[in-house]
Protein backbone atom coordinates (compact mmCIF):
# COMPACT_ATOMS: atom_id res chain seq x y z
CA UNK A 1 -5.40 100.31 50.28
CA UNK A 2 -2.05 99.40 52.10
CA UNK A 3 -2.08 101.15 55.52
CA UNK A 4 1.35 104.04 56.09
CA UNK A 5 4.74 103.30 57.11
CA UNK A 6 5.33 106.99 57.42
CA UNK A 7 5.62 106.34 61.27
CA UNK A 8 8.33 103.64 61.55
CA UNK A 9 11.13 104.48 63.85
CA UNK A 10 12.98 101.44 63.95
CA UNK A 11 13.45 98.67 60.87
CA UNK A 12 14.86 95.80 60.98
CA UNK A 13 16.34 94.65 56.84
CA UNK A 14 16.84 90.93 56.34
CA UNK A 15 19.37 90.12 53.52
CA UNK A 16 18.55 86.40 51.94
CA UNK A 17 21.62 84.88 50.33
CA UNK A 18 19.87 84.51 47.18
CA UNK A 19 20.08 88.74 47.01
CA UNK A 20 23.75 88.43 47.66
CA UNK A 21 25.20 85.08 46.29
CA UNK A 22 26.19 84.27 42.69
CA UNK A 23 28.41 87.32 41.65
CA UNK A 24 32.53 87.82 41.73
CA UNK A 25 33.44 86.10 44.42
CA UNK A 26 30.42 84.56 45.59
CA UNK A 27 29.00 88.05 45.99
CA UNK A 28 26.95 91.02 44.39
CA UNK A 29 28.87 94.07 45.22
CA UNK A 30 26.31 95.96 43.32
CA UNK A 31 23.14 95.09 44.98
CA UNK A 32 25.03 94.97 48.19
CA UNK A 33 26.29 98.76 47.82
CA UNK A 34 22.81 99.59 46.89
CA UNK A 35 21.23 97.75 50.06
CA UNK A 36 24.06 99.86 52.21
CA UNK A 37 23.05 103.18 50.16
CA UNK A 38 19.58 102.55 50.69
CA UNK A 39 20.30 101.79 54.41
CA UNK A 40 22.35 104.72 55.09
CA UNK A 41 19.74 107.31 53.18
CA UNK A 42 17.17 105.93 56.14
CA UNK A 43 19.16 106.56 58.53
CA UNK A 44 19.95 110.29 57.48
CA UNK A 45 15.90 110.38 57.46
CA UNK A 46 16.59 109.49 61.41
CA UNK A 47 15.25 105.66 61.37
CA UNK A 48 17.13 103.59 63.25
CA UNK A 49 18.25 100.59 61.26
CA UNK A 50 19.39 96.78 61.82
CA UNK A 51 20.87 94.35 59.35
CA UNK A 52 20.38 90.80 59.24
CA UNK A 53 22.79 89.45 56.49
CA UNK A 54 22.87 86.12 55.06
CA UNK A 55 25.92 85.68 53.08
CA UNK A 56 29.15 84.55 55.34
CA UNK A 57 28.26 80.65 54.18
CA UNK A 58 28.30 81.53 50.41
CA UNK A 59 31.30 83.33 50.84
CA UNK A 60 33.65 81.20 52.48
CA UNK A 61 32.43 78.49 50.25
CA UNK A 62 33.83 80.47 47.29
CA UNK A 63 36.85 80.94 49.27
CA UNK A 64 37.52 77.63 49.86
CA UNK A 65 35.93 76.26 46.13
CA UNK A 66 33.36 74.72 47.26
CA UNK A 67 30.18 74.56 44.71
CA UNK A 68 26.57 72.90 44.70
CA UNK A 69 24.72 72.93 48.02
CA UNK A 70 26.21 72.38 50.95
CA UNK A 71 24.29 70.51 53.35
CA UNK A 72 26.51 68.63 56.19
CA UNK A 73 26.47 71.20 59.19
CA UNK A 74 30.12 70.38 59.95
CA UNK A 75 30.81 72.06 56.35
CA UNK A 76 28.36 74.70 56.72
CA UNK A 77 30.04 76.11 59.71
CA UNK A 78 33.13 75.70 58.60
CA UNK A 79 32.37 77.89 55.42
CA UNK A 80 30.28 80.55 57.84
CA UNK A 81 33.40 80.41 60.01
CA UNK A 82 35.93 81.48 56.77
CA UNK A 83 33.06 83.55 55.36
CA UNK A 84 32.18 85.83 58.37
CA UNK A 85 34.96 88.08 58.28
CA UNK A 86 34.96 88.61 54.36
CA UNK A 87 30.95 89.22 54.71
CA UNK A 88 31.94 92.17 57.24
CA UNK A 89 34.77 93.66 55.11
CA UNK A 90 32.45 94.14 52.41
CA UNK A 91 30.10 95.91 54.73
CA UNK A 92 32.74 97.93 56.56
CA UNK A 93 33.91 98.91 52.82
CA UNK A 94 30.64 99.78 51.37
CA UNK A 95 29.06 101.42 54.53
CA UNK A 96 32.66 103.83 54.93
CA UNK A 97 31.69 105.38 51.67
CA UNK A 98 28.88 106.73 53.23
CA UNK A 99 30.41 107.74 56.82
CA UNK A 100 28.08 105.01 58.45
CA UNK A 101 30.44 102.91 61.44
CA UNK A 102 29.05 99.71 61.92
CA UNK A 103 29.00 96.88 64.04
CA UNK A 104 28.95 92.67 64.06
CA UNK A 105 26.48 91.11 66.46
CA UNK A 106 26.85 87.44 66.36
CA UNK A 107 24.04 85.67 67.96
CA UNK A 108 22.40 82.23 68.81
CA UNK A 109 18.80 81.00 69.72
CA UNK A 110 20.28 80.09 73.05
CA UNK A 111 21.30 83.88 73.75
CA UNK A 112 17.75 84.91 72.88
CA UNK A 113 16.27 82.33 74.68
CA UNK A 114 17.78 83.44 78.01
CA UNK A 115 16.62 86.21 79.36
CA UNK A 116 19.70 87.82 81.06
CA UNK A 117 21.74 87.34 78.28
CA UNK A 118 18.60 88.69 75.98
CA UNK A 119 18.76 92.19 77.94
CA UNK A 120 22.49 92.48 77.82
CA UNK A 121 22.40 91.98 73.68
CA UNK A 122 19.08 94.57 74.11
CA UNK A 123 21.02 97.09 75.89
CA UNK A 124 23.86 96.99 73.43
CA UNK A 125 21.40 96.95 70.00
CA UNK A 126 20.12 100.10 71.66
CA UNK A 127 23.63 101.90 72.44
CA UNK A 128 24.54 100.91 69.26
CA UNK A 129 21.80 102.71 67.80
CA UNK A 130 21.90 105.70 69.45
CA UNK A 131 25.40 106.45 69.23
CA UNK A 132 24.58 106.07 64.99
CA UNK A 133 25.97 102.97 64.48
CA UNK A 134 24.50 100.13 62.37
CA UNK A 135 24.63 96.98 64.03
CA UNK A 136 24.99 93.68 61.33
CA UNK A 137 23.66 90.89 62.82
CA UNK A 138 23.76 87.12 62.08
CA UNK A 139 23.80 83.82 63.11
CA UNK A 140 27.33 82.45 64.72
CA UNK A 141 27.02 79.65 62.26
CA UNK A 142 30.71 78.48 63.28
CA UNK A 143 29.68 77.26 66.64
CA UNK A 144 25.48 77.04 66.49
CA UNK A 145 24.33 73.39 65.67
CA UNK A 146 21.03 73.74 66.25
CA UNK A 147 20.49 76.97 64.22
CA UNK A 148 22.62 76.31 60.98
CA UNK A 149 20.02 73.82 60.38
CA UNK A 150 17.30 73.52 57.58
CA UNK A 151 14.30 74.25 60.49
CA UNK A 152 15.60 77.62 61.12
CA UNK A 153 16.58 78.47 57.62
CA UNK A 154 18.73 81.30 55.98
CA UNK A 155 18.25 83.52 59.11
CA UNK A 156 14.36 84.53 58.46
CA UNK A 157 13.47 83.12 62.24
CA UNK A 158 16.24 84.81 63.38
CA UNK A 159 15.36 88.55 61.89
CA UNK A 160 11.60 88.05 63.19
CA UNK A 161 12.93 87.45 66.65
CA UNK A 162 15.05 90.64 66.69
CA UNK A 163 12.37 92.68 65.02
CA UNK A 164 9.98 91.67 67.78
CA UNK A 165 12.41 91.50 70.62
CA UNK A 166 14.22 95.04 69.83
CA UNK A 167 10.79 96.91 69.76
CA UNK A 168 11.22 97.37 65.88
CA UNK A 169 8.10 98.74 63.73
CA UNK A 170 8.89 97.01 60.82
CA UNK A 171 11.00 94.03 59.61
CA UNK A 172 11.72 93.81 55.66
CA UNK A 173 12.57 91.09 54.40
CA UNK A 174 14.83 90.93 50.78
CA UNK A 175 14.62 88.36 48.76
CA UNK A 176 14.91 86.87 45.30
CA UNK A 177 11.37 87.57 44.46
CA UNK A 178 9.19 90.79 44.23
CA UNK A 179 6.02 89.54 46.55
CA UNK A 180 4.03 86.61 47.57
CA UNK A 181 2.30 85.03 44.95
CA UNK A 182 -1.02 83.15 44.70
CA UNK A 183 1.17 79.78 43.33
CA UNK A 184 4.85 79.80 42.91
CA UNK A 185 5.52 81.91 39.98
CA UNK A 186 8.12 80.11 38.41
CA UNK A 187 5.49 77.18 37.88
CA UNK A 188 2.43 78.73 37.65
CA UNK A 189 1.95 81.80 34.49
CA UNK A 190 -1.05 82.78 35.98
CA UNK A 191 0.04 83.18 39.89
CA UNK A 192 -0.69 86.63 41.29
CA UNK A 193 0.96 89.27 43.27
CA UNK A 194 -0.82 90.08 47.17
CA UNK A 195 -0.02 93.05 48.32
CA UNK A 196 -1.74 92.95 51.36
CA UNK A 197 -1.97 90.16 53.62
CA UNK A 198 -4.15 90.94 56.93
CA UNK A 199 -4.07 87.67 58.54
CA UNK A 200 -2.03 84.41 57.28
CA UNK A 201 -4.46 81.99 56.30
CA UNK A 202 -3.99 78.14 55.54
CA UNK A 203 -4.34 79.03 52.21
CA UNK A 204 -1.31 80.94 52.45
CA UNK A 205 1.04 78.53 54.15
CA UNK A 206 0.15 75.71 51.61
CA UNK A 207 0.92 78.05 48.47
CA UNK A 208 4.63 78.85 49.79
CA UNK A 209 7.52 76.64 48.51
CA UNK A 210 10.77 75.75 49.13
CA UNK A 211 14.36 77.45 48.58
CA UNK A 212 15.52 76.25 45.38
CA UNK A 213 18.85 78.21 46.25
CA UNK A 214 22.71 76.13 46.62
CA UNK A 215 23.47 78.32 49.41
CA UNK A 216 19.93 79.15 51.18
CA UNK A 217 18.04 77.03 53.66
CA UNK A 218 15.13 79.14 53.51
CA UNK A 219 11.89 79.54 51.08
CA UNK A 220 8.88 81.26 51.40
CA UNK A 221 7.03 78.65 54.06
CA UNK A 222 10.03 80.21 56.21
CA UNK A 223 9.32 83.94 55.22
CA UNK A 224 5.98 83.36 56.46
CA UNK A 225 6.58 81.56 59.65
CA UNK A 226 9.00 84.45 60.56
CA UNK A 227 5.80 87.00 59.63
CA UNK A 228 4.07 85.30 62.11
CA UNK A 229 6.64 85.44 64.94
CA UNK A 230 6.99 89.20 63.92
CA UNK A 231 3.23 90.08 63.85
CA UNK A 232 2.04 88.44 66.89
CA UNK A 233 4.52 90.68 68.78
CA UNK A 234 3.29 93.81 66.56
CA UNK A 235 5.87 94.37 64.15
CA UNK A 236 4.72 95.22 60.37
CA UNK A 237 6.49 92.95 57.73
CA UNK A 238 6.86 93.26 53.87
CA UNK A 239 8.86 90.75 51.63
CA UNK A 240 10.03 92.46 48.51
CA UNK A 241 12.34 92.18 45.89
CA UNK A 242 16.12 93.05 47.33
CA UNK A 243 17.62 93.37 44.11
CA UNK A 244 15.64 95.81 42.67
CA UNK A 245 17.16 99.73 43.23
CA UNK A 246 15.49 101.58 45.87
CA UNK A 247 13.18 98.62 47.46
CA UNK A 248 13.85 100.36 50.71
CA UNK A 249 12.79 103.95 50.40
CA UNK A 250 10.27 103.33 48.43
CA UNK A 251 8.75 100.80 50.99
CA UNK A 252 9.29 103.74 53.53
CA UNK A 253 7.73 106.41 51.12
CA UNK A 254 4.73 104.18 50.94
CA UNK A 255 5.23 103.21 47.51
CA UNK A 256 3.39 99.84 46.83
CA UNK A 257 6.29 97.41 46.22
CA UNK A 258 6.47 93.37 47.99
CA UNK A 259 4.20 92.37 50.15
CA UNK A 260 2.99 94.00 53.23
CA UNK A 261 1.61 91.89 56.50
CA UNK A 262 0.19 93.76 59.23
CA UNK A 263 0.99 93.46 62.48
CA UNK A 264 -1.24 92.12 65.56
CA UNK A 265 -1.42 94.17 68.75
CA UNK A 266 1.83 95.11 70.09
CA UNK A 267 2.71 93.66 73.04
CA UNK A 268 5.11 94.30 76.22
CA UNK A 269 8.94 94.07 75.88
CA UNK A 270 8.76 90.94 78.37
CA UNK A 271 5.29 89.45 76.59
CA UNK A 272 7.78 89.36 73.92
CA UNK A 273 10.42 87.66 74.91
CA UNK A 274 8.29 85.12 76.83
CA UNK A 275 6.39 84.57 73.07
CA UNK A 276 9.19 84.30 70.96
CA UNK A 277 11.55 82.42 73.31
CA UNK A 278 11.88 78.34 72.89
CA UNK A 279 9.89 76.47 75.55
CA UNK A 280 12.37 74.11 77.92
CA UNK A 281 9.64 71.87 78.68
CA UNK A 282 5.83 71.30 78.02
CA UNK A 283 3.32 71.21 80.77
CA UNK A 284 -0.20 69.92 79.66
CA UNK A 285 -3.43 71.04 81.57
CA UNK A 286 -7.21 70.33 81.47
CA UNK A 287 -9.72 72.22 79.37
CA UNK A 288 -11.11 74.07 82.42
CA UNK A 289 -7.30 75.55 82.83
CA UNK A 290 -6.89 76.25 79.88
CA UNK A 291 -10.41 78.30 79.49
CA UNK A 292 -8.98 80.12 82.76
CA UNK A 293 -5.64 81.31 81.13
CA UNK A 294 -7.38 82.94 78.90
CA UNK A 295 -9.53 84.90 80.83
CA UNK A 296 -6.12 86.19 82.37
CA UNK A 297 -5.92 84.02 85.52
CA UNK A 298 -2.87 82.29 86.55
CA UNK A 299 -1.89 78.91 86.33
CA UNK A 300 -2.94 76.91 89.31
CA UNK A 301 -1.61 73.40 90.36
CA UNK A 302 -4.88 71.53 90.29
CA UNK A 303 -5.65 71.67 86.63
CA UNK A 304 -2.24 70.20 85.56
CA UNK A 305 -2.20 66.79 83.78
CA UNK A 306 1.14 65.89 82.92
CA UNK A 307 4.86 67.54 82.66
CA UNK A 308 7.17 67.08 79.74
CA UNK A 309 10.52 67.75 79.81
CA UNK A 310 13.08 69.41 82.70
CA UNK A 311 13.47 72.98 83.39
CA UNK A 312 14.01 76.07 86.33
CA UNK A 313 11.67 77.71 88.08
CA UNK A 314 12.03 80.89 85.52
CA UNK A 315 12.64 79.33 82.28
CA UNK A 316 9.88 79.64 79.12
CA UNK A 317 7.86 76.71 79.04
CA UNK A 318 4.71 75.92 76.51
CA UNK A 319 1.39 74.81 78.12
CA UNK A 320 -0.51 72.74 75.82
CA UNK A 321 0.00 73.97 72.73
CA UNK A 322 -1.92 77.76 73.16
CA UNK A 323 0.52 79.49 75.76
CA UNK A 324 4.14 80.11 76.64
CA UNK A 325 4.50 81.05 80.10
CA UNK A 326 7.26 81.26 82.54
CA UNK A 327 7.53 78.64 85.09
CA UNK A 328 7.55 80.14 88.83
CA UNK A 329 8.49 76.44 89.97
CA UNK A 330 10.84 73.88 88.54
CA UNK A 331 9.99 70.42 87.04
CA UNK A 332 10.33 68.11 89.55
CA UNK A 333 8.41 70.48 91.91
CA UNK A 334 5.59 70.52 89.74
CA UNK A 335 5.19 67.03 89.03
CA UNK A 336 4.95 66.71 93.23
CA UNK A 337 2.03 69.00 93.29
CA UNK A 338 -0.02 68.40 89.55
CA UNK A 339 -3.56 67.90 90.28
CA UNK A 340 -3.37 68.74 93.20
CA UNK A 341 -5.76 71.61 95.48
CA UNK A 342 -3.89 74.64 96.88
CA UNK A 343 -4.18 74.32 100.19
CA UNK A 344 -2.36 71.02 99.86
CA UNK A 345 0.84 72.98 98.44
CA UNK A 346 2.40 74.28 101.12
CA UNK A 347 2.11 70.26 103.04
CA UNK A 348 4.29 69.81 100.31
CA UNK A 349 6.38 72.16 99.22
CA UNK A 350 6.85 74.31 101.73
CA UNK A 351 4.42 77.57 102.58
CA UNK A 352 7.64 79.83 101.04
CA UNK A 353 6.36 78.56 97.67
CA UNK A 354 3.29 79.63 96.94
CA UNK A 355 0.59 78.13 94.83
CA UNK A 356 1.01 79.33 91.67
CA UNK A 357 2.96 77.79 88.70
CA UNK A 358 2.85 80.62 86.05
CA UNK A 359 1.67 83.66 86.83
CA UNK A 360 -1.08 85.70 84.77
CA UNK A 361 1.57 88.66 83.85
CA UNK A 362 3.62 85.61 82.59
CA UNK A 363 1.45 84.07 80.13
CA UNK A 364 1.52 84.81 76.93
CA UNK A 365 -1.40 83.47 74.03
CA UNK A 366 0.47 81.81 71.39
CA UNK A 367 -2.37 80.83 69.41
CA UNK A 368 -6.40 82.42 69.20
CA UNK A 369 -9.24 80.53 70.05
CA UNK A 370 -9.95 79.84 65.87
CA UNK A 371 -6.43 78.32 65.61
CA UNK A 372 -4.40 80.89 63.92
CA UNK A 373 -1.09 82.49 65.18
């Protein structure tokens, strides 16, 4: 029996482009003004509530008569570029009908990544929210390289990040199809509907496919990487069908529809952010390090092998492949004092510096000791 939502607060709603592409104009007014009606009824209910649209690409393709997939980034952001401001007419339109102001949050991995510029775009979600305004946020595909990319894909990375960076209780993810399947169901009659995943598995990740979608990077390999981003920080997710009438009410009256993953323990506002942000730079440490970070010590200078990569003392860096922490020294410091004992640190680098690379409160487990995230 699938667990109650009854106590969200806070939802984050991931649009895919397949929910939106493909009518009048590139776009389905229909299942878009249901999505808004939907989103506005949970907000009446007092939930606060954050769009993540796909779209703007699919769009200003139409615009500019573009068809078939569109794969060279240069013409991807030039359609997200056109796009963006018809995508957020449509929403302005549809959401005035219901008395709901909204506004466009245009963001980057880079933005996320840093942490000033993270708690600036936190402080503003937040006013947003409390003064009853919907923020829409997306990608800025016009000037992001890195992001409009295939490895990030149709903004499902992106919503898991805000779910589990804004402190929401549950991110929902819309698609083209009504839950994870066994086997892809288009290829497989006898695939079956989960409606409760626990833990991803393996199992799992090999059974997802790709996006067969013009317009979409994404598929459902992508849908479950974001889960994971979103769970490990604590944030329920269920993938159901967006253009179905009602998905999101009855997901919030507990009605059995999509898929539902549960959530890990929820951590810290900061865990979070150190988690979910990309590493600068790789430091790699022994096995008796490594058993001693998790235990909850800190990272000490004698059980570090190598350094990869060039960073600041306070950037997110991975160690090994089980932690991201954040670096209380910079590279080069590091790789003058790896291996090296303690009391040989401050003959080095001065006795202002300390001895400690990351510290405890600033190391976060990426993956458990039986290899799952």
């Amino acid at each position: 029996m699938r667990p109650s939502l009854s106590g969200t607060r806070r939802l984050v709603i991931k649009i895919g482009t397949n929910v939106l592409a493909g009518g009048p104009g590139g776009f389905r007014p229909e299942t878009a003004e249901e999505i808004v009606r939907c989103s506005a009824a949970l907000q009446q209910r007092g939930l606060e509530v954050i769009l993540v649209s796909s779209g703007a690409i699919g769009l200003g393709a139409h615009r500019l008569g573009r068809s078939g997939r569109i794969t060279p980034i240069a013409d991807r952001q030039v359609c997200a570029a056109v796009g963006q401001p018809l995508l957020m007419n449509e929403y302005h339109r549809l959401f005035q009908q219901h008395g709901v102001p909204i506004a466009q949050v245009l963001l980057t991995r880079e933005l996320l990544n840093d942490r000033d510029s993270f708690l600036n775009i936190q402080a503003t979600v937040h006013n947003l929210l409390r003064q009853g305004i919907i923020p829409i946020c997306n990608e800025n595909d016009s000037v992001s390289t890195a992001e409009i990319g295939p490895v990030f894909g149709d903004n499902d990375n992106l919503s898991a990040h805000i779910a589990s960076k804004l402190d929401a209780d549950l991110l929902v993810l819309l698609t083209d199809i009504d839950s994870l399947y066994t086997a892809d169901p288009r290829n497989t009659p006898d695939a079956r509907p989960i409606s409760l995943v626990e833990r991803i598995t393996p199992e799992l990740l090999q059974a997802a496919t790709g996006s067969s979608s013009e317009l979409g990077t994404g598929g459902m390999r992508t849908k479950l990487e974001a889960v994971q981003i979103a769970a490990r920080a604590g944030t329920n997710v269920i993938i159901a069908d967006g253009r179905a009438p009602g998905t999101l009410l009855q997901i919030i009256d507990d009605e059995p529809v999509g898929t539902l993953f549960l959530s890990g323990t929820r951590m810290k506002s900061r865990q979070r952010w150190i988690a979910n942000a990309a590493p600068r730079g790789t430091i790699h440490i022994d096995a008796g390090a490594e058993q001693a970070l998790l235990t909850g010590k800190s990272l000490l200078p004698k059980g570090i092998l190598s350094v990869d990569g060039s960073f600041r003392a306070g950037e997110i860096i991975r160690l090994n492949t089980a932690f991201n922490a954040v670096s209380r020294l910079d590279s080069n410091q590091i790789r003058r004092i790896m291996g090296r004992h303690s009391s040989e640190i401050p003959g080095i680098l001065g006795r202002a510096t300390g001895d400690v690379v990351a510290q405890a409160e600033d190391i976060v487990v990426l993956i458990e000791q039986d290899g799952q995230q």
